[in-house]
Structures are given as structure tokens and as C-alpha cells.
C-alpha atoms as a PDB file:
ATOM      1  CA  UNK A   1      57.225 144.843  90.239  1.00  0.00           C
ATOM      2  CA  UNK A   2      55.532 142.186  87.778  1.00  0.00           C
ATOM      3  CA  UNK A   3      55.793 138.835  88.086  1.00  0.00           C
ATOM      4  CA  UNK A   4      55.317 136.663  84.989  1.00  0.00           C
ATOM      5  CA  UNK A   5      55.735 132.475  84.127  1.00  0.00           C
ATOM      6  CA  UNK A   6      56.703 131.443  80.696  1.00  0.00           C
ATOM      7  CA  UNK A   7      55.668 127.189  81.024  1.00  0.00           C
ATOM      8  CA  UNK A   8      57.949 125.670  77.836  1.00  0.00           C
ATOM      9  CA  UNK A   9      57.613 122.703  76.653  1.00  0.00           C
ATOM     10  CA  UNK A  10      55.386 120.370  73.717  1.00  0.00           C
ATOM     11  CA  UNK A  11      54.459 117.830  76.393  1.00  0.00           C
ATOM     12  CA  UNK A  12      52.580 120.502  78.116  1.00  0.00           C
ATOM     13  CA  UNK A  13      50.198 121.276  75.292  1.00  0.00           C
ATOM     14  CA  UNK A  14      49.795 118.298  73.845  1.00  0.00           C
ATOM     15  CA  UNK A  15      48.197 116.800  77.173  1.00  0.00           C
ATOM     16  CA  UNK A  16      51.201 114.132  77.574  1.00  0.00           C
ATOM     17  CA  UNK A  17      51.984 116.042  80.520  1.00  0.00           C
ATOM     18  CA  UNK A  18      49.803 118.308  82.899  1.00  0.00           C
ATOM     19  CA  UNK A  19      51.029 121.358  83.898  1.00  0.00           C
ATOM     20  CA  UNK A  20      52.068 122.431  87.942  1.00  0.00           C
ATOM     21  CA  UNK A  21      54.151 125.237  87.739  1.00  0.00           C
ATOM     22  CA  UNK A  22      51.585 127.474  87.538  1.00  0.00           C
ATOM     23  CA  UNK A  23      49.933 126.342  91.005  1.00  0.00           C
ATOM     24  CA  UNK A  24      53.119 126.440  92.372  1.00  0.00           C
ATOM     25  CA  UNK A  25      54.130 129.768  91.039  1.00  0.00           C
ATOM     26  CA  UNK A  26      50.927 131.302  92.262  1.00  0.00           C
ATOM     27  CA  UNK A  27      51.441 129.252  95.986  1.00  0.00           C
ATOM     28  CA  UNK A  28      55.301 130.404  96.555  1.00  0.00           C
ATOM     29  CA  UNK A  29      54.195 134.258  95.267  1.00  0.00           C
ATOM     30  CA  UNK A  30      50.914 134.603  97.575  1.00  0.00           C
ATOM     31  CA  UNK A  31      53.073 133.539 100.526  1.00  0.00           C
ATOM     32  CA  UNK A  32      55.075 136.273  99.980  1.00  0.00           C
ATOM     33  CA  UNK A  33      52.419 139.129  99.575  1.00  0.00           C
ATOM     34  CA  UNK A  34      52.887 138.902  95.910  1.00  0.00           C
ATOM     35  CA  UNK A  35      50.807 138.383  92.685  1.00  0.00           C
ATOM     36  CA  UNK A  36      51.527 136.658  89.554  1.00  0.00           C
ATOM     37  CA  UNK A  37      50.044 139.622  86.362  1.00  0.00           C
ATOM     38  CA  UNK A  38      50.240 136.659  83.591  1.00  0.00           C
ATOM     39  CA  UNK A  39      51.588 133.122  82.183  1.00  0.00           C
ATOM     40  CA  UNK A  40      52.610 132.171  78.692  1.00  0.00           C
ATOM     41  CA  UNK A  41      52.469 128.156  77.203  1.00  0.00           C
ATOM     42  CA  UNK A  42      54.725 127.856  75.044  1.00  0.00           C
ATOM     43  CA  UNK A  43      55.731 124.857  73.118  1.00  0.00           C
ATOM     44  CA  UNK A  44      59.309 123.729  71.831  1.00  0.00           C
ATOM     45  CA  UNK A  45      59.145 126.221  68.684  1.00  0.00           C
ATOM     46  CA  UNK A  46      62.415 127.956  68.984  1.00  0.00           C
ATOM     47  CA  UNK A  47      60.862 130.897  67.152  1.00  0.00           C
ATOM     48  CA  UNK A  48      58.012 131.512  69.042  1.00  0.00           C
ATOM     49  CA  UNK A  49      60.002 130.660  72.650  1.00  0.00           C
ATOM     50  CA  UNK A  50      62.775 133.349  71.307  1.00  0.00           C
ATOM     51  CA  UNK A  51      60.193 136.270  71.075  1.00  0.00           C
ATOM     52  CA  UNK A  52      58.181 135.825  74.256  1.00  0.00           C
ATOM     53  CA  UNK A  53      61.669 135.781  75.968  1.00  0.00           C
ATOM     54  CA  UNK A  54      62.478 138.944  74.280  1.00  0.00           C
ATOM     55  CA  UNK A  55      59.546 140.617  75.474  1.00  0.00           C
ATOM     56  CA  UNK A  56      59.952 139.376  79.101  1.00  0.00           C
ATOM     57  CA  UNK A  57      63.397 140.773  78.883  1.00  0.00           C
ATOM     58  CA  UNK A  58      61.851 144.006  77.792  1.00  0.00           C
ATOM     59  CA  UNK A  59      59.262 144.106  80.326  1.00  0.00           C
ATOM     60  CA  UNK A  60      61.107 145.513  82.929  1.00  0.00           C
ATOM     61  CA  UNK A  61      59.227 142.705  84.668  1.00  0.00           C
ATOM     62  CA  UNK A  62      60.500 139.571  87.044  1.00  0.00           C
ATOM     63  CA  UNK A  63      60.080 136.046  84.768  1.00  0.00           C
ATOM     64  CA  UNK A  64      59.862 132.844  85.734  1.00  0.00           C
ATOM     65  CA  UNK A  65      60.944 130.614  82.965  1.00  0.00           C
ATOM     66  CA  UNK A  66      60.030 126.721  83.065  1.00  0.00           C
ATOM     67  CA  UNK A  67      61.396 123.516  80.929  1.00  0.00           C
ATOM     68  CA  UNK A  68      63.892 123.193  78.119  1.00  0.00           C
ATOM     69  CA  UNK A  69      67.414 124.055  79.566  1.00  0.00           C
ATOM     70  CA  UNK A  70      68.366 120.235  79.133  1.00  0.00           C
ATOM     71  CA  UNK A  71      71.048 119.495  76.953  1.00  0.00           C
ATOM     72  CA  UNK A  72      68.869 117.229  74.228  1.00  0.00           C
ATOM     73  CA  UNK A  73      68.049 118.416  70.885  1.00  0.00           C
ATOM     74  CA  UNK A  74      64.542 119.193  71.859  1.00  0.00           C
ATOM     75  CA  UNK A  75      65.779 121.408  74.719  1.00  0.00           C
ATOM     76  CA  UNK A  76      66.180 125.291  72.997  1.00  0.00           C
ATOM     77  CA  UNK A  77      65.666 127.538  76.085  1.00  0.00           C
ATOM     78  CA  UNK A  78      69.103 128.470  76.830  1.00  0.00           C
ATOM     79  CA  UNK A  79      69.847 129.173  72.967  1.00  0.00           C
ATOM     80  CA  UNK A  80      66.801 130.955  72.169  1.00  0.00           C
ATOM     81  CA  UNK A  81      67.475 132.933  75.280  1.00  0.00           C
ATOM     82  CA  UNK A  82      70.924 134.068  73.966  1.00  0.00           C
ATOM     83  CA  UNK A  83      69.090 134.661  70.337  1.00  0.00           C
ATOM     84  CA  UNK A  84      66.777 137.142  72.457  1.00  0.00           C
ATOM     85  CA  UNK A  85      69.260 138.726  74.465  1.00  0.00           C
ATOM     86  CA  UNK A  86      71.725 139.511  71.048  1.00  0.00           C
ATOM     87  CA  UNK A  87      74.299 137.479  73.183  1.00  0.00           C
ATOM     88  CA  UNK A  88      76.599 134.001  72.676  1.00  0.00           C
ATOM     89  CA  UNK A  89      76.689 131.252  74.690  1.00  0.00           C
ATOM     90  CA  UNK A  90      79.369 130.261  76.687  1.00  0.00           C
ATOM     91  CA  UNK A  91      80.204 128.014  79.216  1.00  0.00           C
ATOM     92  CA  UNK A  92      79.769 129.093  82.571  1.00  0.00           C
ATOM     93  CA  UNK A  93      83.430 128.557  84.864  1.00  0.00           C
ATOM     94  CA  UNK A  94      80.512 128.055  88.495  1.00  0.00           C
ATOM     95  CA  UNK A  95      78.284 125.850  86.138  1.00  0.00           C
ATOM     96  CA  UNK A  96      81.081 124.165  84.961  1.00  0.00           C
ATOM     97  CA  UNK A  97      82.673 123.199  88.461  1.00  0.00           C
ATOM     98  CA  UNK A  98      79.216 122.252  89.574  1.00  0.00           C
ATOM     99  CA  UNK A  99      78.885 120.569  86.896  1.00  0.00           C
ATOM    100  CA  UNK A 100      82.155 118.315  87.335  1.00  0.00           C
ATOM    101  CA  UNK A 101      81.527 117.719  90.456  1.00  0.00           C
ATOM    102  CA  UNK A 102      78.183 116.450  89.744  1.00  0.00           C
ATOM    103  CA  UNK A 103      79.470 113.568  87.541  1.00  0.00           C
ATOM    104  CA  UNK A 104      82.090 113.130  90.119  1.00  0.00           C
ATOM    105  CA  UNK A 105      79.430 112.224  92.672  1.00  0.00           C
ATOM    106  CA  UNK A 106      77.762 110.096  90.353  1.00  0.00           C
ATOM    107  CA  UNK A 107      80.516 108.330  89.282  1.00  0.00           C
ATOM    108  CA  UNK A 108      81.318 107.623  92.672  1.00  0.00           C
ATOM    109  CA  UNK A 109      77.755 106.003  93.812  1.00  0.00           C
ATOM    110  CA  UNK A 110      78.257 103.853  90.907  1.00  0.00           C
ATOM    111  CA  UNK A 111      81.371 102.783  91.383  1.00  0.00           C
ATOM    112  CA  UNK A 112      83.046 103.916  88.502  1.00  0.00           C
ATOM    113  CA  UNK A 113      86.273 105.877  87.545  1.00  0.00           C
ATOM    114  CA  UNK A 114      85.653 109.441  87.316  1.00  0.00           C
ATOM    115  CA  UNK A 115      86.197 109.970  83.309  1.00  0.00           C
ATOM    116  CA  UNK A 116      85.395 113.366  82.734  1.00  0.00           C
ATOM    117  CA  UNK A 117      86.697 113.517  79.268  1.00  0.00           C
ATOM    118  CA  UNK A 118      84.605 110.666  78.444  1.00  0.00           C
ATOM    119  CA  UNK A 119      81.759 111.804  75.350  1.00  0.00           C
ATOM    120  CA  UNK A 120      79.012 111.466  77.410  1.00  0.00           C
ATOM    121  CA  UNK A 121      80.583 113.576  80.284  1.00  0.00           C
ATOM    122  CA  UNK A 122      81.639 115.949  77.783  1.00  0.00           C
ATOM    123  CA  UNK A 123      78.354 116.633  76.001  1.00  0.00           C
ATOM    124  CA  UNK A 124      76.852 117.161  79.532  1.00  0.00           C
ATOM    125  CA  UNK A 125      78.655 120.356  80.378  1.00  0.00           C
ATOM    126  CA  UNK A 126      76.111 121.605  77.781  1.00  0.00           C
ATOM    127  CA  UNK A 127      74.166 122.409  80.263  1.00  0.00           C
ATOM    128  CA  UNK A 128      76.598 124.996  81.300  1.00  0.00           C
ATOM    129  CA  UNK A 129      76.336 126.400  78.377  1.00  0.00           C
ATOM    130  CA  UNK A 130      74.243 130.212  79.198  1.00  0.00           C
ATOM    131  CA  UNK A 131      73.855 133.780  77.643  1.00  0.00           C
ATOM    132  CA  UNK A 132      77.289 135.636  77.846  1.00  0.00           C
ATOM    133  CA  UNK A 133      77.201 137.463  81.144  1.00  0.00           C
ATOM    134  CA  UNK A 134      74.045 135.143  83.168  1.00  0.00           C
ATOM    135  CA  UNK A 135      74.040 134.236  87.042  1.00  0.00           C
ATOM    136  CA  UNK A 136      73.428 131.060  88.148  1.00  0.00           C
ATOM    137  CA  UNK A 137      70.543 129.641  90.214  1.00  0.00           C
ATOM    138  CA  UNK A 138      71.972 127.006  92.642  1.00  0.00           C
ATOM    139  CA  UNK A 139      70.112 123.614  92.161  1.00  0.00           C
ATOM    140  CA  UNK A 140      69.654 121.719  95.216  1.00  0.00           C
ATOM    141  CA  UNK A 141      68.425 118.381  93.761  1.00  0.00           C
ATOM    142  CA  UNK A 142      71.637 117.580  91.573  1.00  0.00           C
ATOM    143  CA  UNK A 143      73.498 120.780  91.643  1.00  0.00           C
ATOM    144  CA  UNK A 144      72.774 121.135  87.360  1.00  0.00           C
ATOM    145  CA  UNK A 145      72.144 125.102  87.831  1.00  0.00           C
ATOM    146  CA  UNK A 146      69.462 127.235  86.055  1.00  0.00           C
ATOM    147  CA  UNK A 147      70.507 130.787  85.275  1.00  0.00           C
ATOM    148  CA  UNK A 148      69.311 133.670  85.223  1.00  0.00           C
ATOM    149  CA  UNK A 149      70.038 137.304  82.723  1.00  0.00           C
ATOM    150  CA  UNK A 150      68.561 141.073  82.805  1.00  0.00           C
ATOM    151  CA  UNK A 151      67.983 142.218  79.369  1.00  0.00           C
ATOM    152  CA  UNK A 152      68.240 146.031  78.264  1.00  0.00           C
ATOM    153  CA  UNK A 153      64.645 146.800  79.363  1.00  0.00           C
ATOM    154  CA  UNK A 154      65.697 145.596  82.974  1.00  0.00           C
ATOM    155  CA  UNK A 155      63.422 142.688  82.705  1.00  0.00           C
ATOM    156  CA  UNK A 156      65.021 139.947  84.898  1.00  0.00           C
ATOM    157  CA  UNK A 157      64.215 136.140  83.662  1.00  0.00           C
ATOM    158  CA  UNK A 158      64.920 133.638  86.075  1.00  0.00           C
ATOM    159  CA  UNK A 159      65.361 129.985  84.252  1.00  0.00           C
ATOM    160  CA  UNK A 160      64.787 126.749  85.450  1.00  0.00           C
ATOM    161  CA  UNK A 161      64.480 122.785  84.801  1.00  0.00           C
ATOM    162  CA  UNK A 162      60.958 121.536  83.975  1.00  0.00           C
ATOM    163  CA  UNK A 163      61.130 118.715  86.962  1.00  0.00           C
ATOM    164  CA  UNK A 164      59.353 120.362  89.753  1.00  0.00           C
ATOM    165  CA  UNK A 165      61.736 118.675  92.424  1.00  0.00           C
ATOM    166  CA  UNK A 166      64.268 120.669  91.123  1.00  0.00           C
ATOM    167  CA  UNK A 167      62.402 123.798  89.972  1.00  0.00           C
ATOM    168  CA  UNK A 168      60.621 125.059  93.036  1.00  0.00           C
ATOM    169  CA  UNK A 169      62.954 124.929  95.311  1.00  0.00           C
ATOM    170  CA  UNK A 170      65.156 127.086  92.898  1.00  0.00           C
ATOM    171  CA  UNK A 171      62.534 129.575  92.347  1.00  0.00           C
ATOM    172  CA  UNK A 172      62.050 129.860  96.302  1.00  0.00           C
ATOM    173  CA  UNK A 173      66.061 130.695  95.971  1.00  0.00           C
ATOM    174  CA  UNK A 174      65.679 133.372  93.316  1.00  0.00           C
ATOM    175  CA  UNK A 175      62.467 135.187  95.258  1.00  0.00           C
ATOM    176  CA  UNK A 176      64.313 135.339  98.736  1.00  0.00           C
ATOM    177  CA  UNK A 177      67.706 135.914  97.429  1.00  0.00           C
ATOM    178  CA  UNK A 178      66.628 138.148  94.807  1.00  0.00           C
ATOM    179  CA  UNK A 179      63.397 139.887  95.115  1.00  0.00           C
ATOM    180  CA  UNK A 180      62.709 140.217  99.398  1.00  0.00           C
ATOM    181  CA  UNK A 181      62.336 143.965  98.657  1.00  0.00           C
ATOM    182  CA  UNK A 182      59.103 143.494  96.954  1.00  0.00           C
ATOM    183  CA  UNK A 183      57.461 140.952  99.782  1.00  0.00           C
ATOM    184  CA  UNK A 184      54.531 142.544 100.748  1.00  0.00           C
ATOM    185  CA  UNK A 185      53.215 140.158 103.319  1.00  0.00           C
ATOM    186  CA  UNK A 186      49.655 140.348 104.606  1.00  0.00           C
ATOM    187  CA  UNK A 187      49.299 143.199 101.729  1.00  0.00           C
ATOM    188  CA  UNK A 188      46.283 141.416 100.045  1.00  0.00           C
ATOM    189  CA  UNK A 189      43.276 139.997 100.941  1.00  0.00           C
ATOM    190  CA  UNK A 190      39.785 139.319  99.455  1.00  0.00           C
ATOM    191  CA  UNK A 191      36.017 138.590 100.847  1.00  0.00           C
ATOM    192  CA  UNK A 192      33.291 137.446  98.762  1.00  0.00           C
ATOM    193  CA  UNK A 193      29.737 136.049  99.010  1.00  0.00           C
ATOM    194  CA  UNK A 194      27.608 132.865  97.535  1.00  0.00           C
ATOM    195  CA  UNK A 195      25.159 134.881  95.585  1.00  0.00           C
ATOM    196  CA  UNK A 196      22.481 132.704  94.049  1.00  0.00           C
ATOM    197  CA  UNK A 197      19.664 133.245  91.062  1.00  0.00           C
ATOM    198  CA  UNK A 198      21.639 135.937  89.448  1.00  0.00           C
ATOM    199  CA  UNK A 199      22.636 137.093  86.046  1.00  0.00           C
ATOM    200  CA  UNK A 200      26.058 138.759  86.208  1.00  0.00           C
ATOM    201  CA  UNK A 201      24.583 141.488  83.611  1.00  0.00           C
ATOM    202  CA  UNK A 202      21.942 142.484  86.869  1.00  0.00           C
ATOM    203  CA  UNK A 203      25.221 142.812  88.837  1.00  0.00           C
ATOM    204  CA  UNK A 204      27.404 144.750  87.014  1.00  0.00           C
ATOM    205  CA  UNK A 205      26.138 147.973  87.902  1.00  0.00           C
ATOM    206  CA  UNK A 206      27.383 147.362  91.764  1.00  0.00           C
ATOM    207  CA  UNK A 207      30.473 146.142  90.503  1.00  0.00           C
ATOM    208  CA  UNK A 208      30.906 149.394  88.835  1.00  0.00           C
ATOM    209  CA  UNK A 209      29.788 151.690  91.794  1.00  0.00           C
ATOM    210  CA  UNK A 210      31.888 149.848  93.469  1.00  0.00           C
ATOM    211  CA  UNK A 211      35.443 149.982  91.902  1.00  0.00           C
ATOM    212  CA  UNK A 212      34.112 153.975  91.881  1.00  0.00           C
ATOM    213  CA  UNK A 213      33.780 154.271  95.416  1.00  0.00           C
ATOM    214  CA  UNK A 214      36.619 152.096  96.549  1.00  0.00           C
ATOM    215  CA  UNK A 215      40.296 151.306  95.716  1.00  0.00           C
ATOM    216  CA  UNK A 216      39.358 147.294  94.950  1.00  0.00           C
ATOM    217  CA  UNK A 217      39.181 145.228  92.359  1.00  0.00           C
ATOM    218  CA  UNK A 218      35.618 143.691  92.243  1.00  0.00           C
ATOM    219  CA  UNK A 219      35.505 139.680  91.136  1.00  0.00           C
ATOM    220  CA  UNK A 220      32.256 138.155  89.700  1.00  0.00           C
ATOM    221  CA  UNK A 221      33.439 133.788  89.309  1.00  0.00           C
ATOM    222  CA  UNK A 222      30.063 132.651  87.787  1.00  0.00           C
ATOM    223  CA  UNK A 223      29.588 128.469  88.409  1.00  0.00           C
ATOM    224  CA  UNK A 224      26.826 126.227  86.752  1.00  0.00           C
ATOM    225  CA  UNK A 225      27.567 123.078  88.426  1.00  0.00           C
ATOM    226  CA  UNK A 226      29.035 123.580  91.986  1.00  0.00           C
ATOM    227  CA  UNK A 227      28.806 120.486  93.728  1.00  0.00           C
ATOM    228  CA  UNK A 228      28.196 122.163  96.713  1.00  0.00           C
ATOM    229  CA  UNK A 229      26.469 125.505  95.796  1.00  0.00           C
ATOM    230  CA  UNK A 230      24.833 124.775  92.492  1.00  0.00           C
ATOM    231  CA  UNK A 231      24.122 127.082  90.157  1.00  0.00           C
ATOM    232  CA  UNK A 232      25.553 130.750  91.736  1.00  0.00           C
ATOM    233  CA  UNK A 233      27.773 133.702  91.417  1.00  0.00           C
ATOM    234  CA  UNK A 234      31.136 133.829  93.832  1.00  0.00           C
ATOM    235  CA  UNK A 235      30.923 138.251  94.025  1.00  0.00           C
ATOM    236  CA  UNK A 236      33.585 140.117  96.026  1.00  0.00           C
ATOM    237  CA  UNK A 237      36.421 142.506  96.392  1.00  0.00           C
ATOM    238  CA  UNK A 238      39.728 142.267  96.637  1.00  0.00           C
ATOM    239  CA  UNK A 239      42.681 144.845  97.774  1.00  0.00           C
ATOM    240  CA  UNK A 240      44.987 145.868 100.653  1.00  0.00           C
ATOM    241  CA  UNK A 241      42.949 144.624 103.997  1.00  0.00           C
ATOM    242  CA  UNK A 242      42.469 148.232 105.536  1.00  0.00           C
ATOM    243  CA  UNK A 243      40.266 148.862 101.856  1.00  0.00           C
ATOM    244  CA  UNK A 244      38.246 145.851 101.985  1.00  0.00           C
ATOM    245  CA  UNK A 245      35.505 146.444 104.939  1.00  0.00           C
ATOM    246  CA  UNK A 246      33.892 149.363 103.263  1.00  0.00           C
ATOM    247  CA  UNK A 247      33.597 147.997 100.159  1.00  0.00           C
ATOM    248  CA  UNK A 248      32.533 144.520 101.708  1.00  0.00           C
ATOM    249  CA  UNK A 249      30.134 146.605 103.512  1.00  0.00           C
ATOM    250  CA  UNK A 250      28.302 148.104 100.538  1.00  0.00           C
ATOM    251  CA  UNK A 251      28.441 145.326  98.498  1.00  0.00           C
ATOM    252  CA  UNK A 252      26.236 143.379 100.760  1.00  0.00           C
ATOM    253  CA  UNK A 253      24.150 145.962 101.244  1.00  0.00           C
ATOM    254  CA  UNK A 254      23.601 146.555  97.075  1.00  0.00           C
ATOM    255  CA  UNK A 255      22.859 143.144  97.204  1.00  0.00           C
ATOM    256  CA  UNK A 256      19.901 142.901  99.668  1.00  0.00           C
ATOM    257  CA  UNK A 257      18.385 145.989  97.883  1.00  0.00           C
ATOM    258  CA  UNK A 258      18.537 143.891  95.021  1.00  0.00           C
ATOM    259  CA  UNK A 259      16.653 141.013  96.935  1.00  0.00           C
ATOM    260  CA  UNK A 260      19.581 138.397  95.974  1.00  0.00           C
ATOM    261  CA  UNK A 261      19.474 135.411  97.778  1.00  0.00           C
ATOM    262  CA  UNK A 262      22.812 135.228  99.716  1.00  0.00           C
ATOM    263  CA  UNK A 263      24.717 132.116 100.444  1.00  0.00           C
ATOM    264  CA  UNK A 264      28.112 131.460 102.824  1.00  0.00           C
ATOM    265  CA  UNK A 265      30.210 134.989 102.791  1.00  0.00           C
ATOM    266  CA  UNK A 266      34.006 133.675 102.356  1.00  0.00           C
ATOM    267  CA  UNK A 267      37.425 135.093 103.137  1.00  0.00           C
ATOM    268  CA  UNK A 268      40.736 134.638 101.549  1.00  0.00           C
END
């Protein structure tokens, strides 16, 4: 399985706002022995947002999709998912209740009648509104769910408020209610070394014999202005644990024949 984040939202690009999903999706994966293959910014063109939801739903892949589920005119998530999908929207009966219940609770901490039919109270069961046939994702910050659809190419999106107080915890929900099968814990590990004074064009030969030799991925994170290291070249592997010490092994050792200066080895 492929993990994926789709980030939507103008604020994002513009700079107004900086993103954190991405850390976060990244943190909550790794602790579960998984990897996140890519990330799409996208901003509040409904367009644009409707085709890179039809692909995820295509992908056969799991998605992660941030922001724009609100209920406000610049909020087109939930309708350009239904666009992608070739569904309606309808209101969810669980959203609905949770919903209700919601404005109930508010109402109540305010001091105020319950008036559900009031305008304001009726516009906000938009939020309710998802693709004919979607699952909700329980929200424990003010019970407003995300949801959550499989399109035809078995690619499952997962969607969820832009607010991080409410998002995280509701992707946490969807990865151990939903994807546990897939955990691969302790499954992934890397080990690199400081090297300094080199071009990465000297190096790429040993990266090559390497990924030939061994069943790793080989990283070269070039850095101009470390404040530590300076000027150097972060070079390792990366794969399942039992692969890494052989490759680790030759690595270092097609580094001293190349008379690199070595710095601090590091594990991850």
C-alpha cells in the first residue's frame, strides 16, 4: 500500500499560512512502519482540486486529504470530491445526528434555546453534506466528522478539516481503524555518514554499486551551510534493518578507498 497527502487550501501557497500536515503525516506514518510515496499543494481551484482527487481515487492508493470540507463558499472539497467520484451529495443521517447534537452542546454552554431550525443552524448541516455512499471519520475536537469514499480504482481518500487539533487525531483514527494490516513496525531503518570535501558526481559510482549489490535505497543530502558540519554530503542507505549492515559495511569501505574525509556516522 501507498500512502499519499493532498494539502488544500490558498492560504497554504500564498504564505498566509505555513503548512504542518505534512510533518505530521510523515510523524504518525513512520511510527507505524510506514512511508508516505508523495504530497500534492493544492489551492482552492475547484478544477484543479477535482482532478488530483480523481487520480487519488484511481490510485488504488490510501489518501490523506487536508482543508476545505467547511461549509463557506471558499470550502469545495466535499463537492469536488463528489464531481470526481461521478456521485451527488447528500446529507449524511450519522453526520447529521452528530451534527445536531453538536449545536445542541453549544447552545447549551451558551445558554441559549436549542433552535435547530434557526438559518444559521440550518446552513451548518452543510457540513454533512458527502459523496453518496462515504463513511465518516469521527471528530474528537467538536464531533463535525470528515469522511471518507473508495473510488472504482480502489483508491481510498480519507478527508479531513484543515485545523490540525482536529485533523490528526482523525487521521490517527483512520490508520488504526482502517489500515493496521499494513503496520510494518521496526520494518525500516537507515544509517548514513558526514562525508566532507566531496562532489556527489565522485560518489555516484558507489551509490550505483551499491543499489547493485544490495536491496537499499542509497541517499546522497548534499548541505552548503550546516551550522554544525559545514559544507558536506549526508551518504547512506536505507531498507529493512536485516539489509542495512552489508551495505553500511561497503559503503564505508568505498569511501576510505576513495580517501574521503569522514565525519559522525548517524542512525535513524
Amino acid at each position: 500500500m501507498k500512502f499519499g497527502v493532498i494539502i488544500i487550501g490558498d492560504e497554504i501557497l500564498s504564505g498566509k499560512r505555513a503548512d504542518k500536515h505534512l510533518a505530521k503525516a510523515i510523524e504518525l506514518l513512520g511510527a507505524r512502519g510506514l512511508q508516505l510515496a508523495y504530497a500534492h499543494y493544492v489551492g482552492d481551484e475547484p478544477e484543479r482540486i477535482t482532478a488530483t482527487l480523481a487520480a487519488a481515487f484511481a490510485s488504488g492508493d490510501t489518501v490523506f486529504s487536508f482543508g476545505g470540507i467547511g461549509a463557506t463558499p471558499d470550502d469545495h472539497t466535499r463537492q469536488c470530491a463528489a464531481r470526481a467520484l461521478g456521485k451527488g451529495l447528500a446529507l449524511s443521517d450519522e453526520a447529521q445526528g452528530l451534527i445536531l447534537q453538536r449545536m445542541k452542546e453549544v447552545a447549551e454552554e451558551q445558554g441559549q434555546p436549542f433552535a435547530p431550525e434557526r438559518p444559521d443552524n440550518i446552513h451548518r448541516l452543510q457540513m454533512g453534506m458527502f459523496p453518496e455512499g462515504a463513511s465518516i471519520i469521527p471528530n474528537p475536537y467538536n464531533k463535525i466528522p470528515g469522511f471518507s469514499h473508495a473510488g472504482a480504482g480502489q483508491g481510498r481518500v480519507y478527508f479531513v478539516p484543515g485545523f490540525p487539533v482536529m485533523a490528526w487525531p482523525m487521521v490517527e483514527w483512520a490508520l488504526d481503524s482502517h489500515c493496521s494490516d499494513w503496520f510494518q513496525a521496526g520494518a525500516w531503518a537507515e544509517q548514513s555518514v558526514i562525508v566532507f570535501g566531496a562532489m556527489e558526481s565522485l560518489l555516484t559510482p558507489l551509490m550505483e554499486q551499491l543499489e547493485r549489490h544490495h536491496p537499499v535505497k542509497v541517499f546522497s543530502l548534499p548541505s552548503v551551510d550546516h551550522p554544525q558540519y559545514g559544507r558536506h554530503i549526508e551518504l547512506g542507505v536505507k531498507g529493512k534493518p536485516a539489509d542495512l549492515s552489508a551495505a553500511y559495511t561497503e559503503l564505508l569501505e568505498g569511501l576510505r578507498a576513495l580517501e574521503m574525509p569522514l565525519g559522525p556516522e548517524l542512525v535513524h
